[in-house]
PDB file of N, CA and C in Angstrom:
ATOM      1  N   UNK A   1       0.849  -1.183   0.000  1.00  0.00           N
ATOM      2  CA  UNK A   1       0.000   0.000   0.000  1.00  0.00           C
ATOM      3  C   UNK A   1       0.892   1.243   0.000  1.00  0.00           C
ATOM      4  N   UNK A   2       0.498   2.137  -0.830  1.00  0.00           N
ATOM      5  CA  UNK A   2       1.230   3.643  -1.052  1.00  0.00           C
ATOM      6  C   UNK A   2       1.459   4.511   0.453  1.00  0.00           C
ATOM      7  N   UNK A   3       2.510   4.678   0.907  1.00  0.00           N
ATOM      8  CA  UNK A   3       1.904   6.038   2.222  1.00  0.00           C
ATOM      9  C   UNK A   3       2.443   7.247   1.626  1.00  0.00           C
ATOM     10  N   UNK A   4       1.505   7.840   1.781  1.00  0.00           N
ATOM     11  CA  UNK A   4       1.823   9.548   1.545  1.00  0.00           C
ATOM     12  C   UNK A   4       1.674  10.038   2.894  1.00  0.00           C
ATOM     13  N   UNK A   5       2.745  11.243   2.607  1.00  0.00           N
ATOM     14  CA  UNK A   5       2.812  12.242   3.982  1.00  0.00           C
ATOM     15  C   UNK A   5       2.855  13.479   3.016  1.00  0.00           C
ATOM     16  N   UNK A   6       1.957  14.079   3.889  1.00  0.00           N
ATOM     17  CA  UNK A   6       1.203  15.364   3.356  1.00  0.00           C
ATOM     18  C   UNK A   6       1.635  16.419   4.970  1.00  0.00           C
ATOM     19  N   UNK A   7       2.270  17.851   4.006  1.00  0.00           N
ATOM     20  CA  UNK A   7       2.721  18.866   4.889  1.00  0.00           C
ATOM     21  C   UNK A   7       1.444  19.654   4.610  1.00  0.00           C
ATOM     22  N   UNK A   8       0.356  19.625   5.429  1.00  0.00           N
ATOM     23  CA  UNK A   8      -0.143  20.919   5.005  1.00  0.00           C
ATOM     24  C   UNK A   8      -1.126  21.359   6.314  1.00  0.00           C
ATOM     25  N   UNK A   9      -1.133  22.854   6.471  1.00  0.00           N
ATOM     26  CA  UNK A   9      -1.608  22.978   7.888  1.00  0.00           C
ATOM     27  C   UNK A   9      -3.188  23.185   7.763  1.00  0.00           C
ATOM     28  N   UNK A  10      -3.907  22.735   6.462  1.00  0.00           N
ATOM     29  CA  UNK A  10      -5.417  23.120   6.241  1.00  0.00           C
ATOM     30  C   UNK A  10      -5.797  21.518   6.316  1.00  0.00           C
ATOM     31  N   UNK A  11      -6.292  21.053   7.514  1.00  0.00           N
ATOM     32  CA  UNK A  11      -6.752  19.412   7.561  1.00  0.00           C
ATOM     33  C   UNK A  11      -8.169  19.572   6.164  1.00  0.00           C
ATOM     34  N   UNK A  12      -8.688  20.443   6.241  1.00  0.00           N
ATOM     35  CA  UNK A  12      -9.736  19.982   5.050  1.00  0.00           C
ATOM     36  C   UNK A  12      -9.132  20.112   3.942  1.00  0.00           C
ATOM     37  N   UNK A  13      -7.836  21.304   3.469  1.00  0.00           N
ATOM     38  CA  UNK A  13      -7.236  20.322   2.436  1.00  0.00           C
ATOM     39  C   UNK A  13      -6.556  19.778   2.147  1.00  0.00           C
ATOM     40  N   UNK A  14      -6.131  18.545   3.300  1.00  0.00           N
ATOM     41  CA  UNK A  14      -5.444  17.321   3.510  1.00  0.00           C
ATOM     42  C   UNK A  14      -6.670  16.212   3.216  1.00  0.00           C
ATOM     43  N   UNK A  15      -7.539  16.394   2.954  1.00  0.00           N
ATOM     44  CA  UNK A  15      -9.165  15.432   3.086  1.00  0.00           C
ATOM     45  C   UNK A  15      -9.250  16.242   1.800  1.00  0.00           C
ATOM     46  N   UNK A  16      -9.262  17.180   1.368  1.00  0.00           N
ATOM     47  CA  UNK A  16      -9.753  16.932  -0.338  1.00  0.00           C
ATOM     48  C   UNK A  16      -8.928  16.282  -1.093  1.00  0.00           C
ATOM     49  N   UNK A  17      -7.671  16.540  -0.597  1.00  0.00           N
ATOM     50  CA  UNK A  17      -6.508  15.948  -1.724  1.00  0.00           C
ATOM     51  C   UNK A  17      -6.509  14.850  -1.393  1.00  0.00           C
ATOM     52  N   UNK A  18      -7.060  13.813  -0.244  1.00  0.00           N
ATOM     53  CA  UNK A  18      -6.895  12.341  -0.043  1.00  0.00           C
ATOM     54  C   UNK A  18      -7.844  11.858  -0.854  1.00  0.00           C
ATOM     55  N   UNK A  19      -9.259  12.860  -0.566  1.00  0.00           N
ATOM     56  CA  UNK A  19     -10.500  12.283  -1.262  1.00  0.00           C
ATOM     57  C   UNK A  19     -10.642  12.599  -3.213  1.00  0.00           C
ATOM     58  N   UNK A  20      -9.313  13.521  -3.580  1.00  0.00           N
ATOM     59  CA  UNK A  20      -9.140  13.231  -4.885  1.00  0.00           C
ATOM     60  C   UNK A  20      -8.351  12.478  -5.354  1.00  0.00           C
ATOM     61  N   UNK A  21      -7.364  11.721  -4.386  1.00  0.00           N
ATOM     62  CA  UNK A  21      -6.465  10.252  -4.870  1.00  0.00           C
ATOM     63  C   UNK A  21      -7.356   9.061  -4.786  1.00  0.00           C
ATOM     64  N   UNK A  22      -8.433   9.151  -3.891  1.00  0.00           N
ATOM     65  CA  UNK A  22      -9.257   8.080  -3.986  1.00  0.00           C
ATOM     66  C   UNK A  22     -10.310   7.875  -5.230  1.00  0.00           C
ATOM     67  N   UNK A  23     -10.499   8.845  -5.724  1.00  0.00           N
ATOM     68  CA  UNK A  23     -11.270   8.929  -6.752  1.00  0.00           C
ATOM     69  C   UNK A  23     -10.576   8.660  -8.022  1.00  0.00           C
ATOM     70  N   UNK A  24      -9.171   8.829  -8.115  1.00  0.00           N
ATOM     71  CA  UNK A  24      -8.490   8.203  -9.002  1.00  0.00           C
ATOM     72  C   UNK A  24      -7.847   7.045  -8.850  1.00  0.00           C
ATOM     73  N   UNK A  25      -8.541   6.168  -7.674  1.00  0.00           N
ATOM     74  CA  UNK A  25      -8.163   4.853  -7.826  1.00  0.00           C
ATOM     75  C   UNK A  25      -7.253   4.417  -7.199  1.00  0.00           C
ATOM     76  N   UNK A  26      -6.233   5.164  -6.195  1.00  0.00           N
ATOM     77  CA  UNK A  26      -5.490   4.755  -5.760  1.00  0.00           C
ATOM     78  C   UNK A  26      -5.700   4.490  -4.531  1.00  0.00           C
ATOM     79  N   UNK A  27      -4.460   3.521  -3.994  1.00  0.00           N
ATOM     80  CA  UNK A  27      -4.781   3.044  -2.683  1.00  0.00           C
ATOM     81  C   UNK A  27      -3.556   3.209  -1.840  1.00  0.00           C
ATOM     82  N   UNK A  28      -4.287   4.235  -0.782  1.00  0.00           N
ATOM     83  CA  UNK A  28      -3.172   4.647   0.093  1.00  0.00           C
ATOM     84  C   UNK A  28      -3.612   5.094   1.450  1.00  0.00           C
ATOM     85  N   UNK A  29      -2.452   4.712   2.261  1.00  0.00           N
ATOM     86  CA  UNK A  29      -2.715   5.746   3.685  1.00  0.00           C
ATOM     87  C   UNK A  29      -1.957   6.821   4.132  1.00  0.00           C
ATOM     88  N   UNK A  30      -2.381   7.971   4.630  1.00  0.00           N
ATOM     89  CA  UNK A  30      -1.783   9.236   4.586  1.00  0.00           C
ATOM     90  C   UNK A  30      -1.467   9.702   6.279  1.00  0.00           C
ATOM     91  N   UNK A  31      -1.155  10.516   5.980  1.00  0.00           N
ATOM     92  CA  UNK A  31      -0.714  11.435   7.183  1.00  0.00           C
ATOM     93  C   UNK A  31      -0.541  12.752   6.855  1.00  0.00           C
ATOM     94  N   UNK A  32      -0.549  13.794   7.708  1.00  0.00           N
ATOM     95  CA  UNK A  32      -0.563  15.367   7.581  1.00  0.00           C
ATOM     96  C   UNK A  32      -0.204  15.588   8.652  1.00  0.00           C
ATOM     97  N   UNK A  33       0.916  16.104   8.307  1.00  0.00           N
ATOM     98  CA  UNK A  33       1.786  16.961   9.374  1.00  0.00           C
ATOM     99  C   UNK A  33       1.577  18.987   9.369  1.00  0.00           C
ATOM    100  N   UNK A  34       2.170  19.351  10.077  1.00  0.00           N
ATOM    101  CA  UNK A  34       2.589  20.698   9.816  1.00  0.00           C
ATOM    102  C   UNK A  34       3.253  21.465  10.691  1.00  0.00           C
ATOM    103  N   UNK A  35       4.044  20.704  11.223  1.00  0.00           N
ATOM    104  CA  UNK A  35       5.314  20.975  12.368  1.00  0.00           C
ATOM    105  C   UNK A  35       6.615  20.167  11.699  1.00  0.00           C
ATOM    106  N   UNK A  36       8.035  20.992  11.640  1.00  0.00           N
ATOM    107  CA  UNK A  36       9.192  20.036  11.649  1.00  0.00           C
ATOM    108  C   UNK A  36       9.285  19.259  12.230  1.00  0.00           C
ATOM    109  N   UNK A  37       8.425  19.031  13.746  1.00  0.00           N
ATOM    110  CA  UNK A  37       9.056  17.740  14.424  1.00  0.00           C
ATOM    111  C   UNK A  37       8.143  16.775  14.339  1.00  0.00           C
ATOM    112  N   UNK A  38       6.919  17.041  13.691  1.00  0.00           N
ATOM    113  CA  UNK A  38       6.011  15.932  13.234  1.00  0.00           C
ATOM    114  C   UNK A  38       5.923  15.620  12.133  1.00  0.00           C
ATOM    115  N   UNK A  39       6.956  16.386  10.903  1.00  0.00           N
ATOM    116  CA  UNK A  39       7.544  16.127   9.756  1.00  0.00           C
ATOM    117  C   UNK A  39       8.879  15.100   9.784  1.00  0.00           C
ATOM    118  N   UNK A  40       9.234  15.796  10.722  1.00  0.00           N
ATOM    119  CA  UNK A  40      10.847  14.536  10.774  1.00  0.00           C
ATOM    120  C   UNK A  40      10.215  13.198  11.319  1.00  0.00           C
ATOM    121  N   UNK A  41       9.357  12.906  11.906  1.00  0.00           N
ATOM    122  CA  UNK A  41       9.369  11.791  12.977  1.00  0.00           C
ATOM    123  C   UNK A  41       8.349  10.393  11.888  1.00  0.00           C
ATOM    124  N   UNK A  42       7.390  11.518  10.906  1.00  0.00           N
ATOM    125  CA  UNK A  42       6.734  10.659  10.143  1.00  0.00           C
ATOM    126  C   UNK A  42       7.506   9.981   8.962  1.00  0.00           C
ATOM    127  N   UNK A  43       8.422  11.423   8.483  1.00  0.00           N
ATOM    128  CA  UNK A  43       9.454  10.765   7.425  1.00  0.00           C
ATOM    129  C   UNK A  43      10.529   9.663   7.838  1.00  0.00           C
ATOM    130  N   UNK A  44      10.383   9.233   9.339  1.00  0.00           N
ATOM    131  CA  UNK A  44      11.241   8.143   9.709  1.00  0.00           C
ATOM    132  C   UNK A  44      10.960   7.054   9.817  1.00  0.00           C
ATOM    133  N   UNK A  45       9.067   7.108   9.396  1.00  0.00           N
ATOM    134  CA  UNK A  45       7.937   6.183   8.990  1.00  0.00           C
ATOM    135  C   UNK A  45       8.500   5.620   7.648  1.00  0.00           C
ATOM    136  N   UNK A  46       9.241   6.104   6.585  1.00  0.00           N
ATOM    137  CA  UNK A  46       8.942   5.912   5.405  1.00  0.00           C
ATOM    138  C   UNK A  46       8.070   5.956   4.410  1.00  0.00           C
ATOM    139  N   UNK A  47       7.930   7.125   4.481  1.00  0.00           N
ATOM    140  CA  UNK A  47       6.318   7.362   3.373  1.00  0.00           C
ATOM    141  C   UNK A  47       7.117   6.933   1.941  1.00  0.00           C
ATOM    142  N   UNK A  48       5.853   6.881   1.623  1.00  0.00           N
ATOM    143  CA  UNK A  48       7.006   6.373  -0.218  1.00  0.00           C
ATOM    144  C   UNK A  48       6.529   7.825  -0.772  1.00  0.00           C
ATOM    145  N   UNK A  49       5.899   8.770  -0.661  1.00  0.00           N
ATOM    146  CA  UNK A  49       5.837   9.787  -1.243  1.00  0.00           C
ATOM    147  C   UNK A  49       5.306  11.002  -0.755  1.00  0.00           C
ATOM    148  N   UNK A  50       5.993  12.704  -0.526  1.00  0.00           N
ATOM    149  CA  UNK A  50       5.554  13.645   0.379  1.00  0.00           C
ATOM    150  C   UNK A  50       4.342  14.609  -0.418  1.00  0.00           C
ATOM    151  N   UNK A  51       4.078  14.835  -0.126  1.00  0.00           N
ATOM    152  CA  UNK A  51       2.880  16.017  -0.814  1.00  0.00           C
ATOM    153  C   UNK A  51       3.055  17.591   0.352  1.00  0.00           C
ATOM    154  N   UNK A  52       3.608  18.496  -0.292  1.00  0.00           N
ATOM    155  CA  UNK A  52       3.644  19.593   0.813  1.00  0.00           C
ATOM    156  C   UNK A  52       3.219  20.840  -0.166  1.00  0.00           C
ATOM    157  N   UNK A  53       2.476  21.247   0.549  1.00  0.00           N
ATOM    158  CA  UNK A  53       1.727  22.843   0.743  1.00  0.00           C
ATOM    159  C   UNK A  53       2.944  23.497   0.377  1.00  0.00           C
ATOM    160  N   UNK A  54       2.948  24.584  -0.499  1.00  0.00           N
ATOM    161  CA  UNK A  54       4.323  25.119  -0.333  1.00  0.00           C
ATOM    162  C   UNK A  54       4.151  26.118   0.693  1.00  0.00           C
ATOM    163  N   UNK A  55       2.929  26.616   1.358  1.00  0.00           N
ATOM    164  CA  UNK A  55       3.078  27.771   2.097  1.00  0.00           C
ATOM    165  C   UNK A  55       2.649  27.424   3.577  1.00  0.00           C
ATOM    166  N   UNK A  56       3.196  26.425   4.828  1.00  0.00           N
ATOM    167  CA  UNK A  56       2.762  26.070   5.732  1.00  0.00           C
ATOM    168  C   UNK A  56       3.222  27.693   6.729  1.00  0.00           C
ATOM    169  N   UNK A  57       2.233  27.876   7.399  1.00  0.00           N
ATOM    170  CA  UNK A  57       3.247  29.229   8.233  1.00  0.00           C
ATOM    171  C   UNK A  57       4.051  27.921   9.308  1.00  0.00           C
ATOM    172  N   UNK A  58       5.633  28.521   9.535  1.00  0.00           N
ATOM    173  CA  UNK A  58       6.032  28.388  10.317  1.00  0.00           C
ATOM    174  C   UNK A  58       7.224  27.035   9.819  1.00  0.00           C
ATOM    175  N   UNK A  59       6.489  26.292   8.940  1.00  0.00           N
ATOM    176  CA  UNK A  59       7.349  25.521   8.510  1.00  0.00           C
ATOM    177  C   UNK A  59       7.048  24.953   7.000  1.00  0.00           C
ATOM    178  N   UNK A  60       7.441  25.406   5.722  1.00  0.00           N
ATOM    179  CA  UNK A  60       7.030  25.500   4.396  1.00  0.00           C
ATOM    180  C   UNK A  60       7.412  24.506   3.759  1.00  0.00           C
ATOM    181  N   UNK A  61       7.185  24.478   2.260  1.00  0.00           N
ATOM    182  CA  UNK A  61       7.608  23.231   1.689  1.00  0.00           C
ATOM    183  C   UNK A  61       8.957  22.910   1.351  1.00  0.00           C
ATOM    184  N   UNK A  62       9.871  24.302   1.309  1.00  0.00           N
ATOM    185  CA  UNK A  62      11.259  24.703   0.572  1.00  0.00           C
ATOM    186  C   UNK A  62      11.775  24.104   1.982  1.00  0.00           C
ATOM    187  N   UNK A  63      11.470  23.892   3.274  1.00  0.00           N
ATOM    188  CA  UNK A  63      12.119  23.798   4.473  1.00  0.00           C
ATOM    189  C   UNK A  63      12.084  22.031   4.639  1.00  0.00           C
ATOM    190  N   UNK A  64      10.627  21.664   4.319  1.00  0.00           N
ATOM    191  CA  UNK A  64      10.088  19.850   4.269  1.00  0.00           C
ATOM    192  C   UNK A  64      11.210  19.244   2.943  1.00  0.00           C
ATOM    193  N   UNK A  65      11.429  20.225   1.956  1.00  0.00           N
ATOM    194  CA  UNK A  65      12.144  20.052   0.705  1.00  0.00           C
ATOM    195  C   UNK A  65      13.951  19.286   1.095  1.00  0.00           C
ATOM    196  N   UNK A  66      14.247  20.747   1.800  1.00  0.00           N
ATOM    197  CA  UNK A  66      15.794  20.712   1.970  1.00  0.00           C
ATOM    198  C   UNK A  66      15.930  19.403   3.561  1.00  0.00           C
ATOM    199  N   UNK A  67      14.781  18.858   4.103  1.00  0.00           N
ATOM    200  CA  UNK A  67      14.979  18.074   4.466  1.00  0.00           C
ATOM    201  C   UNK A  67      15.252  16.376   4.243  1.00  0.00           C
ATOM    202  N   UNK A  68      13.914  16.167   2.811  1.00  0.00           N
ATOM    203  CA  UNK A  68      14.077  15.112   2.124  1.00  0.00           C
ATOM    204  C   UNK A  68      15.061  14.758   1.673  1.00  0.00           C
ATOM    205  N   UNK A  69      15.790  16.088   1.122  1.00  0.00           N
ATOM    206  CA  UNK A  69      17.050  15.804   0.204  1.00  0.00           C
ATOM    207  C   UNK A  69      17.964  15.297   0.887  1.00  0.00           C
ATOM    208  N   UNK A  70      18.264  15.871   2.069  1.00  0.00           N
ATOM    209  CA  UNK A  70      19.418  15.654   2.967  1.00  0.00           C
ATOM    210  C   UNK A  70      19.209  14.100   3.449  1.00  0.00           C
ATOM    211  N   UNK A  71      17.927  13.640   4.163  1.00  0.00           N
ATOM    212  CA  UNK A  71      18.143  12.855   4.894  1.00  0.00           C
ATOM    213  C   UNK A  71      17.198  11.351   4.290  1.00  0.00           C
ATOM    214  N   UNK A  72      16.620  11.442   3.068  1.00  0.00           N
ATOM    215  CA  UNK A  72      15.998  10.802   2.545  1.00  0.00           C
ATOM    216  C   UNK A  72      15.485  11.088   0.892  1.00  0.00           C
ATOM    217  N   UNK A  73      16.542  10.969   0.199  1.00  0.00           N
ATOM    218  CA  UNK A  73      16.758  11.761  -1.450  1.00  0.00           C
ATOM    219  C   UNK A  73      16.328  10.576  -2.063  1.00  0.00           C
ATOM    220  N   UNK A  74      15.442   9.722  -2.217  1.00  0.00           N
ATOM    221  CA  UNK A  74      14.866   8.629  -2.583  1.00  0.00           C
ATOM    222  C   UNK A  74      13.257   8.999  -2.813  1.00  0.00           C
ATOM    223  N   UNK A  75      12.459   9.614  -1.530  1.00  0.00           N
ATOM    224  CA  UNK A  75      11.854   9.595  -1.441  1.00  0.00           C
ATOM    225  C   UNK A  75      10.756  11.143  -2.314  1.00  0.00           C
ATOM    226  N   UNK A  76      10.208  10.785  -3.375  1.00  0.00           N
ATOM    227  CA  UNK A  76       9.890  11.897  -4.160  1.00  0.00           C
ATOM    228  C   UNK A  76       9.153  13.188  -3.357  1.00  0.00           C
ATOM    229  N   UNK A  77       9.114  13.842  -3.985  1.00  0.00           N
ATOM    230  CA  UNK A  77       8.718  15.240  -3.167  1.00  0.00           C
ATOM    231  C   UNK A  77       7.454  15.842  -4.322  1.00  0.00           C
ATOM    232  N   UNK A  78       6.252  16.870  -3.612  1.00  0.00           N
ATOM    233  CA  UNK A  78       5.612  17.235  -5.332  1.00  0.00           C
ATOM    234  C   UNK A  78       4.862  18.528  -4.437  1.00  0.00           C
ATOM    235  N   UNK A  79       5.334  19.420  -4.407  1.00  0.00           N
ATOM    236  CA  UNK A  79       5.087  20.347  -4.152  1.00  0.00           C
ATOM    237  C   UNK A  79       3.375  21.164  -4.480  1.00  0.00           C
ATOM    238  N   UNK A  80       2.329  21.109  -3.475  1.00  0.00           N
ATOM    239  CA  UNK A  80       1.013  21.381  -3.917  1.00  0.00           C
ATOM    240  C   UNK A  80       0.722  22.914  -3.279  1.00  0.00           C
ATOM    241  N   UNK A  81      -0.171  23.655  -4.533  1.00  0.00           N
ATOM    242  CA  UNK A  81       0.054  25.401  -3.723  1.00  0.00           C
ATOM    243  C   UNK A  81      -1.208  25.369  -4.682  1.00  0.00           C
ATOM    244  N   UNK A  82      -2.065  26.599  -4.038  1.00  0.00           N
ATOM    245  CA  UNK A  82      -3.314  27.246  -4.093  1.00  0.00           C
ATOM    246  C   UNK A  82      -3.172  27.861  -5.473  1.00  0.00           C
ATOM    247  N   UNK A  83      -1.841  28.642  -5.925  1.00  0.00           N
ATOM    248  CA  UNK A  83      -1.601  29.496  -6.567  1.00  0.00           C
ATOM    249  C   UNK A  83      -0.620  28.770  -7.817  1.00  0.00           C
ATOM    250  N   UNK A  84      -1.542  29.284  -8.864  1.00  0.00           N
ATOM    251  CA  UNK A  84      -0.572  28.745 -10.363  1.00  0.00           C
ATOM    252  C   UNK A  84       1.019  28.801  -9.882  1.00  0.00           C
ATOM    253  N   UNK A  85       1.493  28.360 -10.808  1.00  0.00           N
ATOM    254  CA  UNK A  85       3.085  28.121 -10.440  1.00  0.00           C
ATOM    255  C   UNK A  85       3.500  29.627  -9.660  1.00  0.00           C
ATOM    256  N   UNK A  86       3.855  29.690  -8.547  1.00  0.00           N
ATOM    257  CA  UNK A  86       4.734  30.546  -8.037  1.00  0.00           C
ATOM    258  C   UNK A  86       5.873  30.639  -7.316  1.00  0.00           C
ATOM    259  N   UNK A  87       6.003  31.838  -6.812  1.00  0.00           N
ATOM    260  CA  UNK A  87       7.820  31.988  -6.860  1.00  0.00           C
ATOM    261  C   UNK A  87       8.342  30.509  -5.576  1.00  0.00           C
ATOM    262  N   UNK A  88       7.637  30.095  -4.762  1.00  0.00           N
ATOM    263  CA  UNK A  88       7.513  29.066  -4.434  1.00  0.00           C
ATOM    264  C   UNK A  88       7.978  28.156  -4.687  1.00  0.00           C
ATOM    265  N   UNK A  89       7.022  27.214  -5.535  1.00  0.00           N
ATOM    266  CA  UNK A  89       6.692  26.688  -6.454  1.00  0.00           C
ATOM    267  C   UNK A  89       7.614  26.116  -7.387  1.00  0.00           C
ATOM    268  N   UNK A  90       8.562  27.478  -7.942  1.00  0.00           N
ATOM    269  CA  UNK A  90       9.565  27.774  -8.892  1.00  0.00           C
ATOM    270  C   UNK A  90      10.643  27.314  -7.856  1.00  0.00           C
ATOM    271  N   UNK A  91      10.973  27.896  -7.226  1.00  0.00           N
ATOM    272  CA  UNK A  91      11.593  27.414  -5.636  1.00  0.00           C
ATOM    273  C   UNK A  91      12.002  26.090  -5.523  1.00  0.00           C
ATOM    274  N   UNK A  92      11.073  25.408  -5.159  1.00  0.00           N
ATOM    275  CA  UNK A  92      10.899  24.122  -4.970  1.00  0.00           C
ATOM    276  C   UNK A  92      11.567  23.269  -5.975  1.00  0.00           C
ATOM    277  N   UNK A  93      11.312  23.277  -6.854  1.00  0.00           N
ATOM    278  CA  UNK A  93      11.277  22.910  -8.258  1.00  0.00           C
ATOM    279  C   UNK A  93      12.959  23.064  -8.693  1.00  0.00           C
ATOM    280  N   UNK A  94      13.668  24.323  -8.516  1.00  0.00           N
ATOM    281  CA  UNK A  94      14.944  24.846  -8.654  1.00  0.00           C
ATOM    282  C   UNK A  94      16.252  23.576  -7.294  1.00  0.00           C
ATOM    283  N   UNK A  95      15.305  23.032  -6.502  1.00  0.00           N
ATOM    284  CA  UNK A  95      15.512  22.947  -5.182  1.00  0.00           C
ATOM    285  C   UNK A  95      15.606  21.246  -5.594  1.00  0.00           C
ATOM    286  N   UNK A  96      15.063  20.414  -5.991  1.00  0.00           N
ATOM    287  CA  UNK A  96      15.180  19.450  -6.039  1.00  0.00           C
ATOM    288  C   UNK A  96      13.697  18.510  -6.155  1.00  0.00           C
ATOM    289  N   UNK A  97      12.573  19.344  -6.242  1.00  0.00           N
ATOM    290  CA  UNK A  97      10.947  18.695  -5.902  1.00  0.00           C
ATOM    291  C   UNK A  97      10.578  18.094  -7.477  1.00  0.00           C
ATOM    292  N   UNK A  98       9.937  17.232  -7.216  1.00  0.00           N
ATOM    293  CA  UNK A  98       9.810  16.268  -8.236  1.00  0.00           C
ATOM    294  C   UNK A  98       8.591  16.747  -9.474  1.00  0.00           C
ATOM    295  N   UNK A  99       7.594  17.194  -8.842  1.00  0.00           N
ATOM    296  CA  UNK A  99       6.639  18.121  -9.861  1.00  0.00           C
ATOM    297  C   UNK A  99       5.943  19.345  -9.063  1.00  0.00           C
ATOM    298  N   UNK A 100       5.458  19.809  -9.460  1.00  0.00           N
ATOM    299  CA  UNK A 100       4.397  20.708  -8.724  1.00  0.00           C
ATOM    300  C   UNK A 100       3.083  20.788  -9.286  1.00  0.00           C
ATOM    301  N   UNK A 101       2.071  20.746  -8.325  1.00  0.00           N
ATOM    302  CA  UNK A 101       0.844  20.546  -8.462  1.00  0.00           C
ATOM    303  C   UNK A 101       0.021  21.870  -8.095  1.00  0.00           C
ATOM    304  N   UNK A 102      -1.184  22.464  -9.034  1.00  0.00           N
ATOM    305  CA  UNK A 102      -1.969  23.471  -8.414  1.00  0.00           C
ATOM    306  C   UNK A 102      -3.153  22.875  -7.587  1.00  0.00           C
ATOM    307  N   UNK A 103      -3.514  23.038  -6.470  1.00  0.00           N
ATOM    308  CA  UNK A 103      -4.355  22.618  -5.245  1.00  0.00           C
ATOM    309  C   UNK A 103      -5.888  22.601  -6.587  1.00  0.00           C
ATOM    310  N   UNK A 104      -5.768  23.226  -7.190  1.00  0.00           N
ATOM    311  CA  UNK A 104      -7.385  23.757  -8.838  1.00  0.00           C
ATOM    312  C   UNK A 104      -7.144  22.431  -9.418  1.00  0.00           C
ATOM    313  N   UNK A 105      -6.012  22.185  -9.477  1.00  0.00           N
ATOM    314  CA  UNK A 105      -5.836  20.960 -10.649  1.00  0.00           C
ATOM    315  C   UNK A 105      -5.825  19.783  -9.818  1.00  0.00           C
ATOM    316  N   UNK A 106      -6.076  19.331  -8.957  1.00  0.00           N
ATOM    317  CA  UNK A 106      -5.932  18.055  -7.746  1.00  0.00           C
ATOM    318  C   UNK A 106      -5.740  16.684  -9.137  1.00  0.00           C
ATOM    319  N   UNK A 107      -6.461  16.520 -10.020  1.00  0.00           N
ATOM    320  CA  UNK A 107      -7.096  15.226 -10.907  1.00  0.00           C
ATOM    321  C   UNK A 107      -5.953  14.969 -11.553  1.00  0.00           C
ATOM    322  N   UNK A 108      -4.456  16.130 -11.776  1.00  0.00           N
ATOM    323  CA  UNK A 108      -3.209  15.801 -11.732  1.00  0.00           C
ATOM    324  C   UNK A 108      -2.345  15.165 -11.164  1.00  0.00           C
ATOM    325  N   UNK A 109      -2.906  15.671  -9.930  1.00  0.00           N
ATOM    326  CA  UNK A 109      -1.939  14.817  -8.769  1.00  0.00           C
ATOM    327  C   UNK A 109      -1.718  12.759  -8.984  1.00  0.00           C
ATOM    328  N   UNK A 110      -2.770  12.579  -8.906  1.00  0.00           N
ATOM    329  CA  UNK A 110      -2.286  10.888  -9.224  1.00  0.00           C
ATOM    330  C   UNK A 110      -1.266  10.791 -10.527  1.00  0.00           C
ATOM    331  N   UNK A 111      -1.672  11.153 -11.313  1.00  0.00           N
ATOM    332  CA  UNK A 111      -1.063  10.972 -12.460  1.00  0.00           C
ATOM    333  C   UNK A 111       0.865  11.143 -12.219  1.00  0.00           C
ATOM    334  N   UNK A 112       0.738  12.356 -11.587  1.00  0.00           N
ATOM    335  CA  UNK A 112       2.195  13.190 -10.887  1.00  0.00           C
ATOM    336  C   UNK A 112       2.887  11.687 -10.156  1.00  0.00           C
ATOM    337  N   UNK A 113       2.180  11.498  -9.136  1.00  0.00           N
ATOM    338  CA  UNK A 113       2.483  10.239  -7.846  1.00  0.00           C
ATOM    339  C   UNK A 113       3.273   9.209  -8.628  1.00  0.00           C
ATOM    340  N   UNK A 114       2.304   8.927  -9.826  1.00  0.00           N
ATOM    341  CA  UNK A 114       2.328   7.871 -10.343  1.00  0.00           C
ATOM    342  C   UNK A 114       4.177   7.791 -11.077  1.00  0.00           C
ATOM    343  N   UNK A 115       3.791   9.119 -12.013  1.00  0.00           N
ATOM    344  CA  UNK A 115       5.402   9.640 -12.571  1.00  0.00           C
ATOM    345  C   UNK A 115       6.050   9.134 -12.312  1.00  0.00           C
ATOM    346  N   UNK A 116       6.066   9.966 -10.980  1.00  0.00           N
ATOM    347  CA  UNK A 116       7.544   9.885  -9.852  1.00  0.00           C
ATOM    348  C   UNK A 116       7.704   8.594  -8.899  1.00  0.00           C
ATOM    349  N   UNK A 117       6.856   7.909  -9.207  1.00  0.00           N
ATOM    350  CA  UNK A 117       7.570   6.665  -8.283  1.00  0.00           C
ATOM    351  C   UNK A 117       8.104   5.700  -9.527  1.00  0.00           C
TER     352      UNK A 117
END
């Protein structure tokens, strides 16, 4: 079974984006963090794939980013934001993140998951 770990500090849209991977068929169990220390402790879970908000206050995706790389560069990264590609986004992306997703376009996201594993 797939685990995704999802950075994002809006639990309802941690539940839309679960409830639009389910609708595309996939089968997975998730988690949502939005603290570094409940980011580090899940990624020691082994998710096979992260999904992060690029804009968490307090702890963002460029921060969840430069952690994967360092301590788990296997594990794909796909950067999800409210806002068409931005400087973020671009960020991320420059940074080492595997795709980026607009939060409008969710029906991408599997397809993305799929990519990158």
């Amino acid at each position: 079974m797939l685990r995704v770990l999802m950075v994002e500090d809006q639990e309802a849209d941690a539940e839309l984006t679960a409830r639009s991977l389910r609708r595309s068929g996939l089968e997975f169990e998730w988690e949502r963090v939005e603290t570094e220390a409940a980011f580090r402790a899940a990624l020691a879970r082994g998710p096979d794939v992260v999904l992060s908000d690029g804009n968490v206050p307090g702890f963002g995706g460029l921060a969840a980013l430069a952690i994967v790389r360092a301590e788990a560069p296997q594990i794909p990264f796909i950067v999800l934001s409210g806002a068409p590609f931005d400087h973020r986004a671009q960020a991320a992306i420059a940074a080492g993140a595997a795709d980026f997703i607009c939060k409008a376009d969710l029906g991408a996201l599997a397809p993305a998951i799929a990519r990158v594993l």
